[in-house]
Each structure stands twice: as C-alpha cells, then as structure tokens.
Protein backbone atom coordinates (compact mmCIF):
# COMPACT_ATOMS: atom_id res chain seq x y z
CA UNK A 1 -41.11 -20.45 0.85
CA UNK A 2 -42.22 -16.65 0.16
CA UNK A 3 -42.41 -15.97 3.83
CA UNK A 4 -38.67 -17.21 4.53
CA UNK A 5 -37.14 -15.11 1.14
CA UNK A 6 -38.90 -12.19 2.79
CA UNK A 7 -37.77 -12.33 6.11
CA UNK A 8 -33.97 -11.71 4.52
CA UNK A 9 -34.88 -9.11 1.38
CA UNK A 10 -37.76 -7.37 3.62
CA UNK A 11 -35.49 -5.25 5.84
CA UNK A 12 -32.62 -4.50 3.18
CA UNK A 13 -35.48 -3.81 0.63
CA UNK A 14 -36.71 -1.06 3.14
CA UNK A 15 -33.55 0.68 3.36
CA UNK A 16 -31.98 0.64 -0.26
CA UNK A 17 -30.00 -2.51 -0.22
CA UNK A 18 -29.75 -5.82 -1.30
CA UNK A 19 -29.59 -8.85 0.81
CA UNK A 20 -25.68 -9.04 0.75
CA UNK A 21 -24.90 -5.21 0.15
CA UNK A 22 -26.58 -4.88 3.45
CA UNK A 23 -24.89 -7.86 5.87
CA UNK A 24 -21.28 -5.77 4.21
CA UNK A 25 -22.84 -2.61 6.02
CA UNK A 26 -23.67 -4.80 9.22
CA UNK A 27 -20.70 -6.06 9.42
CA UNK A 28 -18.53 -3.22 9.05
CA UNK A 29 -20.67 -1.46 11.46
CA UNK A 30 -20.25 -4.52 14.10
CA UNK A 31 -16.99 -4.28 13.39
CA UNK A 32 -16.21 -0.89 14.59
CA UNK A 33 -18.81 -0.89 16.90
CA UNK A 34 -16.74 -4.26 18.39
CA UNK A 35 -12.99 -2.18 18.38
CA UNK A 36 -14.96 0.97 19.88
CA UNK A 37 -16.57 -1.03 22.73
CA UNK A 38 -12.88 -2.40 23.73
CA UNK A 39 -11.45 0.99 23.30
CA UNK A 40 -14.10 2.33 25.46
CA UNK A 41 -13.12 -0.91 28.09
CA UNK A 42 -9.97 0.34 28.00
CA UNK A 43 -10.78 4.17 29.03
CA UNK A 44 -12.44 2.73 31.77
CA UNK A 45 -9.53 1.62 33.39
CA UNK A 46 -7.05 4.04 31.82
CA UNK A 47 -9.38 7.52 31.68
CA UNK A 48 -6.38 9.13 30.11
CA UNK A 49 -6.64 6.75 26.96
CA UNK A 50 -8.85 6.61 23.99
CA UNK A 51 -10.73 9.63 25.51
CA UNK A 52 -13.16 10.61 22.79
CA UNK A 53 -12.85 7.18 20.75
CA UNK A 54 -16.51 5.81 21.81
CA UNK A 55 -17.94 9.12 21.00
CA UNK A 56 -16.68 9.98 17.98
CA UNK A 57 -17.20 5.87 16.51
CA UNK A 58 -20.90 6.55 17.57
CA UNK A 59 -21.25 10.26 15.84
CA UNK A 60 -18.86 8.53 12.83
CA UNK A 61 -21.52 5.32 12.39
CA UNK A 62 -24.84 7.77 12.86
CA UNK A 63 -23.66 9.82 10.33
CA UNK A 64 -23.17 7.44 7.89
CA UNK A 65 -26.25 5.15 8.49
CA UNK A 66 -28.13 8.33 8.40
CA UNK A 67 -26.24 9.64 4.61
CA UNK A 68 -26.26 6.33 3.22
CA UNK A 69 -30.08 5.25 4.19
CA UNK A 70 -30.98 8.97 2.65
CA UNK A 71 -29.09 7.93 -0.54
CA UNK A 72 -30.09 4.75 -0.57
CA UNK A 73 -33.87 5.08 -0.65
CA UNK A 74 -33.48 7.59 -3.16
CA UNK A 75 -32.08 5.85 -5.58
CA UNK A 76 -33.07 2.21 -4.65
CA UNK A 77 -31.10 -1.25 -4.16
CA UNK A 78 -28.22 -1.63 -6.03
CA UNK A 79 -27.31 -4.75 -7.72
CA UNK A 80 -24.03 -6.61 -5.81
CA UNK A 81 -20.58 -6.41 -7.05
C-alpha cells in the first residue's frame, strides 16, 4: 500500500506541493497550455492572428513553474485550503 501512496505524494513532495495543491497547478497549466495550442491552430491558418500568443503562454508558464518550484522547495509543501 506504501508503494501506491508514493507514487501520488513522491513527485509533488519533490517540488513543494501537496498531492492536490499540485493537480490545481497541472491543471491550470493544461489548461492554458490547451487554449494556447488552439490559438496557435488558429495562426496557422490565419498568420495575421494570435501572432505572439503561443510564445508568450510558453515564456508566461516557464516563468512561473520556474518562480513557484524556487519558492516552493524553499519553504516546503503547504497544507491545502
């Protein structure tokens, strides 16, 4: 039963989070990650639409997995709200 609790607290653990504070950052990253992708599907067809709206989803989304990771595994999971 260990092994099975592990394999969903190991990962968050590593990074700062608990269990649910860190499927909330998934899923708002899939989220924009999702509207960026179809934005980008767009500009494929229309070039003259959502020009820089992959780009700046991707530099948006780095810098705040990078920030919060930093911030995270300084100061350790947080207990959920």
């Amino acid at each position: 039963m260990h092994f099975i609790t592990n394999l969903f607290s190991k990962h968050p653990a590593d990074v700062g989070e608990t269990y649910l504070q860190h499927m909330a950052m998934a899923f708002g990253f899939g989220a924009k990650m999702i509207g960026s992708g179809l934005a980008c599907l767009v500009h494929g067809i229309f070039p003259f639409f959502c020009v820089s709206t992959g780009s700046q989803t991707v530099t948006k989304l780095h810098d705040k997995m990078v920030a919060h990771r930093n911030q995270s595994c300084q100061e350790g999971p947080q207990p959920a709200r």
